[in-house]
C-alpha atoms as a PDB file:
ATOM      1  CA  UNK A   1       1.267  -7.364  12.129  1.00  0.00           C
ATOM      2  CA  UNK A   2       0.914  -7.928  15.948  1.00  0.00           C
ATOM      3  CA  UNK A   3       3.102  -9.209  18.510  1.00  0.00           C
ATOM      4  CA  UNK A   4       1.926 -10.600  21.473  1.00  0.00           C
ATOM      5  CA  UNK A   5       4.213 -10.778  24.826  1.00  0.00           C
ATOM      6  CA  UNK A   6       4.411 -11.742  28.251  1.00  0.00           C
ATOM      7  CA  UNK A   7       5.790  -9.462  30.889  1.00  0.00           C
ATOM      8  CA  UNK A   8       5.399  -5.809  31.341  1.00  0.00           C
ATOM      9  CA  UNK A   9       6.025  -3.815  28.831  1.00  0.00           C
ATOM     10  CA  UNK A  10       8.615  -0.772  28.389  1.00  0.00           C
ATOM     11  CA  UNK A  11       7.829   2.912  28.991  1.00  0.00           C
ATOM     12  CA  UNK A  12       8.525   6.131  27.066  1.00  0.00           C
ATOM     13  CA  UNK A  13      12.170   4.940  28.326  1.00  0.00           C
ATOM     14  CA  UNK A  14      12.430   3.348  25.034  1.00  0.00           C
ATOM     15  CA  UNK A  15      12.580   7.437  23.255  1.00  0.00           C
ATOM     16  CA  UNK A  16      15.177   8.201  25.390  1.00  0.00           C
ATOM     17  CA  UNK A  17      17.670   5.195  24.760  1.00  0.00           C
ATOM     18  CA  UNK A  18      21.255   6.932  23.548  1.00  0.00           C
ATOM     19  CA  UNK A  19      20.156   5.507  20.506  1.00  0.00           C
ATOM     20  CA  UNK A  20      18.177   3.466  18.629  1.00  0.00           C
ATOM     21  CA  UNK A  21      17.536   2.381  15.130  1.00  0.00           C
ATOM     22  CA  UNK A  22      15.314   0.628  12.470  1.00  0.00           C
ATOM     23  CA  UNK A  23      16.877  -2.151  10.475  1.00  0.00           C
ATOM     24  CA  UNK A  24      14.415  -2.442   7.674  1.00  0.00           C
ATOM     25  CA  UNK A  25      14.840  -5.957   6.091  1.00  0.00           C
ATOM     26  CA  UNK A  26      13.947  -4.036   2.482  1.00  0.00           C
ATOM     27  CA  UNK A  27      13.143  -0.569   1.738  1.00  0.00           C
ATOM     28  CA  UNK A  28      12.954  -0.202  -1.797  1.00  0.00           C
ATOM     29  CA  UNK A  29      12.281   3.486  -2.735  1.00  0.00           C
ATOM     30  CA  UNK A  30      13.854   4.805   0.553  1.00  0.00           C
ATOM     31  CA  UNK A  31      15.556   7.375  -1.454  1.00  0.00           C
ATOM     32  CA  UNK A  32      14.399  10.440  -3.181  1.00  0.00           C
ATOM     33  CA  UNK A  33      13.517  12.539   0.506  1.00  0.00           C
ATOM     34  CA  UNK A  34      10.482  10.521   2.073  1.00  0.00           C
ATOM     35  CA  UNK A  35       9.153  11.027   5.395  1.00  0.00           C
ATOM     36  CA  UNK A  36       9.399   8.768   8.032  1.00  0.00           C
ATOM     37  CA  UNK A  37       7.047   9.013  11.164  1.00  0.00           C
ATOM     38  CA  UNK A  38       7.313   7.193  14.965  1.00  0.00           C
ATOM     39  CA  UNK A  39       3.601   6.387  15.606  1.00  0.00           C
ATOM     40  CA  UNK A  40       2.529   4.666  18.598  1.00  0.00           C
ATOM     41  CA  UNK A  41       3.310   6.268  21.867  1.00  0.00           C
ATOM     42  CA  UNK A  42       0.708   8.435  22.305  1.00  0.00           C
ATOM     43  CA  UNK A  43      -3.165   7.565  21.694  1.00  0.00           C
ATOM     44  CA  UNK A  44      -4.551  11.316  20.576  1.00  0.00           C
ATOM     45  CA  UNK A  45      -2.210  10.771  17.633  1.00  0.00           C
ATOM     46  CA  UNK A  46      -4.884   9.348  15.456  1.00  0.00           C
ATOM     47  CA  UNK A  47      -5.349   5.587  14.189  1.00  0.00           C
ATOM     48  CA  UNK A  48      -2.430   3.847  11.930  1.00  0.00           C
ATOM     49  CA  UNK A  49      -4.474   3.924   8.967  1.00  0.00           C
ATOM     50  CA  UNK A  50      -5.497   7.627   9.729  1.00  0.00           C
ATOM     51  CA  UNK A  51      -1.618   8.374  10.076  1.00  0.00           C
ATOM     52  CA  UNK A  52      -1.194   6.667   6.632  1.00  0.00           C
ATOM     53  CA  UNK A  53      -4.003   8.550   4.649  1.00  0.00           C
ATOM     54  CA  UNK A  54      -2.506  12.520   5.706  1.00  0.00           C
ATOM     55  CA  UNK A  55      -0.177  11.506   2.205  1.00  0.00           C
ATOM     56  CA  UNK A  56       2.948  12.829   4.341  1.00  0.00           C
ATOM     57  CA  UNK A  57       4.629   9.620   4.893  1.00  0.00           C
ATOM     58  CA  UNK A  58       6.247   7.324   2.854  1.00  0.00           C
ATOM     59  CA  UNK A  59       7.513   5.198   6.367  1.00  0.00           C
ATOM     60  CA  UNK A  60       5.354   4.972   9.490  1.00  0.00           C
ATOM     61  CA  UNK A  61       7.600   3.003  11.857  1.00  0.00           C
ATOM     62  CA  UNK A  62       5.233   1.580  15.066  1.00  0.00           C
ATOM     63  CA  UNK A  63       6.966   2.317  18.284  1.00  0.00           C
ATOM     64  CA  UNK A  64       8.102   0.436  19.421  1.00  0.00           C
ATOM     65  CA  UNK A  65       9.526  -3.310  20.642  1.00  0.00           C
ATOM     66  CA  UNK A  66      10.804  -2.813  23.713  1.00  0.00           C
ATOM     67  CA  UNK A  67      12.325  -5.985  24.489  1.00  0.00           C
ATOM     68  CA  UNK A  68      13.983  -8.586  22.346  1.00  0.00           C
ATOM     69  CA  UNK A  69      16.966 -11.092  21.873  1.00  0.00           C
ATOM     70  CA  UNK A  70      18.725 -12.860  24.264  1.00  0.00           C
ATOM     71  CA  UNK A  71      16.679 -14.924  24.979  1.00  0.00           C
ATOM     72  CA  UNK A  72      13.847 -12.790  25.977  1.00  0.00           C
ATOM     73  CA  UNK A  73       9.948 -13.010  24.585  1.00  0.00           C
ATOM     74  CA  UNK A  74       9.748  -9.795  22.503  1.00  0.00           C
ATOM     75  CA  UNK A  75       7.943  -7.421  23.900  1.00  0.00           C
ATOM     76  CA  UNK A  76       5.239  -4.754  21.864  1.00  0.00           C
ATOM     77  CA  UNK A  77       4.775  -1.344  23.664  1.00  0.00           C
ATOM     78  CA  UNK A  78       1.707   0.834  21.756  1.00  0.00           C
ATOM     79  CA  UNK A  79       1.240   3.039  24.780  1.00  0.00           C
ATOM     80  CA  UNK A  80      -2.377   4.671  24.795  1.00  0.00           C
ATOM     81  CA  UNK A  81      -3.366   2.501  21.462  1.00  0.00           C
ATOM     82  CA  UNK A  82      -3.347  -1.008  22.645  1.00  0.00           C
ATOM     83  CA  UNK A  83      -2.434  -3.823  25.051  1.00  0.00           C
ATOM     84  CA  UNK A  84      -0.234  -6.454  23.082  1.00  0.00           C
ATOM     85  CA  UNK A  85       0.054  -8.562  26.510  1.00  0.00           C
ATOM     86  CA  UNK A  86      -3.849  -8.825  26.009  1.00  0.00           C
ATOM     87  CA  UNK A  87      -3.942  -9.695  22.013  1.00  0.00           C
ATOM     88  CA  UNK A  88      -5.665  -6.147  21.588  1.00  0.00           C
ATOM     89  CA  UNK A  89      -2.687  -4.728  18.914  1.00  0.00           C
ATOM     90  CA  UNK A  90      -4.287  -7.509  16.372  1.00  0.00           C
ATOM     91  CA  UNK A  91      -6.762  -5.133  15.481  1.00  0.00           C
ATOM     92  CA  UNK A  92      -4.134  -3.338  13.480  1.00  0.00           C
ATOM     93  CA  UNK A  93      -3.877  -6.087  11.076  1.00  0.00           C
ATOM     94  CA  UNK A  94      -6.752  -4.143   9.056  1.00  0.00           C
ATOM     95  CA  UNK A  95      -5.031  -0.853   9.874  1.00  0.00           C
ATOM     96  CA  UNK A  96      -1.677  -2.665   8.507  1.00  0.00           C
ATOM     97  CA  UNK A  97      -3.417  -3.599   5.683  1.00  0.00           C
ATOM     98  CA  UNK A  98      -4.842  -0.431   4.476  1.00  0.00           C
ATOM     99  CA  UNK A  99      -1.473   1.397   5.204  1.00  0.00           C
ATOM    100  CA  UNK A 100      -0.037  -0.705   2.335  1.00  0.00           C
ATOM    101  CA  UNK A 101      -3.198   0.185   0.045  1.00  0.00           C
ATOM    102  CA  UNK A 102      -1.874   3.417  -0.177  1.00  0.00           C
ATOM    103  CA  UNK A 103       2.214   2.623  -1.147  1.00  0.00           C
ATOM    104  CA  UNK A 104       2.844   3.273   2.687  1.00  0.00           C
ATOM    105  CA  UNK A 105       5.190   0.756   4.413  1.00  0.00           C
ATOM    106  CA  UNK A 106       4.483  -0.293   7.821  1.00  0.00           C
ATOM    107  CA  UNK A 107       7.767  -0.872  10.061  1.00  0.00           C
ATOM    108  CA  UNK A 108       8.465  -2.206  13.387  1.00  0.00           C
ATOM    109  CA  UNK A 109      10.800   0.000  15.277  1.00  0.00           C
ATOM    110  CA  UNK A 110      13.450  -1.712  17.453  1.00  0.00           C
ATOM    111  CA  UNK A 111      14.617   0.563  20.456  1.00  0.00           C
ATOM    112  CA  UNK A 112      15.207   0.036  24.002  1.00  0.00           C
ATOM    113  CA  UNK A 113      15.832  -3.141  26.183  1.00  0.00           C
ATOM    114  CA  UNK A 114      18.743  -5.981  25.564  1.00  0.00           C
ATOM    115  CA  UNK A 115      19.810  -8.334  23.011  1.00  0.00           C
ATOM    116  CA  UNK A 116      18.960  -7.498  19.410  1.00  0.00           C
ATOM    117  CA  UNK A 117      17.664  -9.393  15.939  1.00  0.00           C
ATOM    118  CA  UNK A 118      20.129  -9.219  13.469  1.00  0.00           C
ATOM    119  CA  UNK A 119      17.303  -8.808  10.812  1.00  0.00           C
ATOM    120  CA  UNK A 120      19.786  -8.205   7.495  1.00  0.00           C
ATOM    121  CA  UNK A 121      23.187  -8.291   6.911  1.00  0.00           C
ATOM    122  CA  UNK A 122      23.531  -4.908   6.166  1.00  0.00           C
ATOM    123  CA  UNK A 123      20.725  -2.087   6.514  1.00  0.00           C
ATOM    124  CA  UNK A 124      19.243  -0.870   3.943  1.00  0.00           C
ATOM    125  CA  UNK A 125      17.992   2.141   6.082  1.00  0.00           C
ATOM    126  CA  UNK A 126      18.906   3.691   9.106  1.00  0.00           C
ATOM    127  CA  UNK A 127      17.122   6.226  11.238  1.00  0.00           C
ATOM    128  CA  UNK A 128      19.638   7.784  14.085  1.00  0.00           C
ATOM    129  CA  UNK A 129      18.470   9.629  16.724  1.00  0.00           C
ATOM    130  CA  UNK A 130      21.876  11.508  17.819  1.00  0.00           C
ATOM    131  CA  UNK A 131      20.917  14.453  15.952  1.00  0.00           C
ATOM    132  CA  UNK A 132      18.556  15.687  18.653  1.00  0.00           C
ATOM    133  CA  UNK A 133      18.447  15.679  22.160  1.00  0.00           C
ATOM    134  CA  UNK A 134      22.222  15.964  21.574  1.00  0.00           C
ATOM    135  CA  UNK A 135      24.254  19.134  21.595  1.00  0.00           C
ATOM    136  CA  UNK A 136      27.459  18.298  20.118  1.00  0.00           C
ATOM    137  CA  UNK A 137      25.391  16.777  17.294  1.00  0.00           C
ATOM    138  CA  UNK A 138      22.495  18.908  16.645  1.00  0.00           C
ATOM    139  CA  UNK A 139      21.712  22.187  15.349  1.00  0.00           C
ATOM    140  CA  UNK A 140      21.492  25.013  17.577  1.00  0.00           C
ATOM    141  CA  UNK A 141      20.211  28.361  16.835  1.00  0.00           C
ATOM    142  CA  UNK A 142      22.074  31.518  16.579  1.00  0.00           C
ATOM    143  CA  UNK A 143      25.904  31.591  15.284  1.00  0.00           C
ATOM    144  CA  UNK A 144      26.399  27.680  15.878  1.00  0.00           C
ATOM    145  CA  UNK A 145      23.780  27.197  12.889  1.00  0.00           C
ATOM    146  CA  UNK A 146      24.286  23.726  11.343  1.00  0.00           C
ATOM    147  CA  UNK A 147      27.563  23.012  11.549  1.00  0.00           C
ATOM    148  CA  UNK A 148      28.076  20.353  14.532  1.00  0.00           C
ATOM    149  CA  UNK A 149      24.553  18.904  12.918  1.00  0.00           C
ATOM    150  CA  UNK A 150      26.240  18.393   9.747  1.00  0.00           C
ATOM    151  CA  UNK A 151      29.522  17.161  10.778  1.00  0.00           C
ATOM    152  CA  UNK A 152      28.117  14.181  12.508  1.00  0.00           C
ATOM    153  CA  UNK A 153      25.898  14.029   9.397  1.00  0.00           C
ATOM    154  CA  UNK A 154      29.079  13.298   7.731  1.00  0.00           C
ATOM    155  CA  UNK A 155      30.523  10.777  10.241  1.00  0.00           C
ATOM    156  CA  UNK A 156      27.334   8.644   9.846  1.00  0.00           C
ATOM    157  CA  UNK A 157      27.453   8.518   6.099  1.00  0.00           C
ATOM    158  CA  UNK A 158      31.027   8.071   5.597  1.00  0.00           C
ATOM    159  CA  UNK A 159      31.463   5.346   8.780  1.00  0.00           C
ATOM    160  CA  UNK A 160      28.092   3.200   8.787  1.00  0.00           C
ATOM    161  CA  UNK A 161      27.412   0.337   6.625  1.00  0.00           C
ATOM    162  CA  UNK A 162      23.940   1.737   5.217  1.00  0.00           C
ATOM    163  CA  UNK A 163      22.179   1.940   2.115  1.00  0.00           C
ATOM    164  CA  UNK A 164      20.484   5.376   2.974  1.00  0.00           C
ATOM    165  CA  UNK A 165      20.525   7.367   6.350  1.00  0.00           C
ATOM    166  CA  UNK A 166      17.608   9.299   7.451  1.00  0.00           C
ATOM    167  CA  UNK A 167      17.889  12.599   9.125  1.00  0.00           C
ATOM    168  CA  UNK A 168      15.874  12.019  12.763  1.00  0.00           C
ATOM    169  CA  UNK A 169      14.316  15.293  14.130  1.00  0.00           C
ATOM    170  CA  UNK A 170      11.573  16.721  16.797  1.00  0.00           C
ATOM    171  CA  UNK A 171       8.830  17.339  14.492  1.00  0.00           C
ATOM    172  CA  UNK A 172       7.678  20.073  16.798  1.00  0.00           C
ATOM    173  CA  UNK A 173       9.954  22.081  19.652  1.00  0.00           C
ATOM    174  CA  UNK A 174       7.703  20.279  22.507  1.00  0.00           C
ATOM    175  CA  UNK A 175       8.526  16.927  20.816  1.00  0.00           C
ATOM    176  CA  UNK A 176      12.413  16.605  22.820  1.00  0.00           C
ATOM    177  CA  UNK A 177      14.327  18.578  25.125  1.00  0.00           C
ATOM    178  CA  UNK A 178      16.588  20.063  21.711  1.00  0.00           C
ATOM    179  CA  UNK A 179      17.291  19.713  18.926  1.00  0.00           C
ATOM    180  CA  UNK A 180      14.160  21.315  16.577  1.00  0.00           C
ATOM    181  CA  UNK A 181      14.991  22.647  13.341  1.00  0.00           C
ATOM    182  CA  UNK A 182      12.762  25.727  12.108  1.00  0.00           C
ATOM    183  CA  UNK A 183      11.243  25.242   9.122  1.00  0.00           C
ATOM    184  CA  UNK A 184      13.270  28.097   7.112  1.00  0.00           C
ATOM    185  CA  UNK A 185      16.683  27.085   8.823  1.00  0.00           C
ATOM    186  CA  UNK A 186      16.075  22.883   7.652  1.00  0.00           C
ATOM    187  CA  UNK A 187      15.195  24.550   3.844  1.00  0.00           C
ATOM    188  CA  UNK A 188      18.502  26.993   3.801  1.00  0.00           C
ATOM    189  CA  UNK A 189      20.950  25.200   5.903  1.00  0.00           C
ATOM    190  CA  UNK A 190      20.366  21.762   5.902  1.00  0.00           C
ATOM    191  CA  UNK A 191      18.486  20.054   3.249  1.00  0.00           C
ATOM    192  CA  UNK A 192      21.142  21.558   0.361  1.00  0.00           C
ATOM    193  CA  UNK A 193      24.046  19.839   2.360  1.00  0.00           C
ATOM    194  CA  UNK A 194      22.074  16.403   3.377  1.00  0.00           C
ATOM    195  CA  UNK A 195      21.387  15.807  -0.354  1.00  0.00           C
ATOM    196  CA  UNK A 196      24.863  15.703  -1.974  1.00  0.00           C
ATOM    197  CA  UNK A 197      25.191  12.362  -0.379  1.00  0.00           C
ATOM    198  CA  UNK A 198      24.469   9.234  -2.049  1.00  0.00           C
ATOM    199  CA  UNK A 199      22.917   7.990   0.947  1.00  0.00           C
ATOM    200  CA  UNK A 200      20.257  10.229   1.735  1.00  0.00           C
ATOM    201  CA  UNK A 201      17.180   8.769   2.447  1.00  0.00           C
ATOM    202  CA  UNK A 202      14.777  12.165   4.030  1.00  0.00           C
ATOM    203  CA  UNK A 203      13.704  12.779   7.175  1.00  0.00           C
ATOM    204  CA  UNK A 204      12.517  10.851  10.743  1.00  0.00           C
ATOM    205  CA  UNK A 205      10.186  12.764  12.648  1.00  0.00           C
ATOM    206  CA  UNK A 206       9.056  11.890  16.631  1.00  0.00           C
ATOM    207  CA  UNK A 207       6.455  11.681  16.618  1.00  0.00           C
ATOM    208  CA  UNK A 208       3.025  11.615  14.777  1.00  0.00           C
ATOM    209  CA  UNK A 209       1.724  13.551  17.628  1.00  0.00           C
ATOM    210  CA  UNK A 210       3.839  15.999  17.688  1.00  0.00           C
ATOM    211  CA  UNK A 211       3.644  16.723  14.215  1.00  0.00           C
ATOM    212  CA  UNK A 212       0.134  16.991  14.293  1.00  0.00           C
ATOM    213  CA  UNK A 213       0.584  19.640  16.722  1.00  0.00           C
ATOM    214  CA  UNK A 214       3.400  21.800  14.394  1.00  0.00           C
ATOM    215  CA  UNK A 215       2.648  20.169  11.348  1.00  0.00           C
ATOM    216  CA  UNK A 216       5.873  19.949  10.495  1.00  0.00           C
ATOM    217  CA  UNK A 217       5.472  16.906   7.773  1.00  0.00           C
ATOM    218  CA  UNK A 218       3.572  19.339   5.519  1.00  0.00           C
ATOM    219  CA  UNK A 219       5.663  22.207   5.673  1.00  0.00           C
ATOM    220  CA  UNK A 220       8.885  20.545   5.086  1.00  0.00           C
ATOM    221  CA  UNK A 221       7.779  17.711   2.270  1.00  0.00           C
ATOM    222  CA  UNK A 222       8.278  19.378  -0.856  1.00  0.00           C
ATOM    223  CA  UNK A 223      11.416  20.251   0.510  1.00  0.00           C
ATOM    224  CA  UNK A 224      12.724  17.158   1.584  1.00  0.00           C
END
């Protein structure tokens, strides 16, 4: 899958929209705790395919399209891996490919700029990014704990129209500003609450990067 576009394309902006989402047109097997993973933003994150073969992802969501709807030629921003203005991003085609070789699905992550594709009538999966970066919504060490994290856990599964809801997180505490879970506190605090809902789905990490740096993915994934 490439997309090609004309324009310039977005910046690391995109991360920092006050939110953004995946619509996934079908996700089959979302459920049962997999691990989603944003690659694309940062080229010492490894290749797609590499990404694919760590076996820590069930989801590796490319980040991201920038720009879209309204009128607008979409717009593919793979910052550090290739230039889709220049046709380059077709090289992951083979990548793409590979990904799906090994029961890994390959998404296109839709954040940032105007307009939108309504891509399904209802999602099938959801990845929210309030529950970092965001005080009132996140966990915070010491007495807060998990409790503003898991009420707005709550308000997203009782109040959006979605077959599962992933859990979005730092996958390292240089990944955001807030919001990083320790290990022992996601295991204790968390996961036990997350999974008495129907709609559980697992976990989001930002980014691949990042979680090579903490790995994260593989402490977490028997958990999850």
């Amino acid at each position: 899958m490439a997309t090609r576009a004309n324009g310039s394309s977005c910046s690391l902006s995109c991360l920092m929209a006050a939110i953004f989402f995946l619509l996934v047109v079908s996700s089959r097997g979302a459920h049962g705790g997999s691990i989603a993973i944003y690659w694309g933003q940062n080229g010492n994150e490894g290749t797609l395919a590499d990404t694919c073969a760590t076996g820590n992802y069930a989801f590796v969501n490319l980040a991201f399209l920038c720009s879209f709807g309204s009128g607008q030629a979409p717009q593919l921003n793979l910052a550090g891996h290739c230039d889709a203005n220049s046709g380059a991003c077709a090289n992951l085609t083979a990548d793409i490919a590979r990904c799906q070789s090994m029961g890994v699905k390959v998404l296109l992550s839709i954040g940032g700029g105007a307009g939108g594709y309504s891509l399904a009538s209802k999602q099938d999966a959801l990845h929210p990014r309030p529950f970092y970066n965001n005080p009132p919504c996140q966990y915070a060490a010491g007495s807060g704990g998990a409790a503003n994290l898991l009420d707005a856990w709550l308000q997203w599964t009782s109040g959006v129209e979605a077959r599962y809801i992933f859990l979005g997180l730092p996958a390292s505490p240089g990944a955001t500003g807030s919001g990083f879970i320790p290990v022992g506190s996601l295991e204790s605090q968390v996961l036990p609450a997350l999974k008495t809902s129907s709609k559980y789905g697992g976990m989001m990490l930002w980014s691949k990067y990042y979680d090579d740096q903490d790995g994260y993915s593989s402490a977490i994934k028997n958990a999850v």
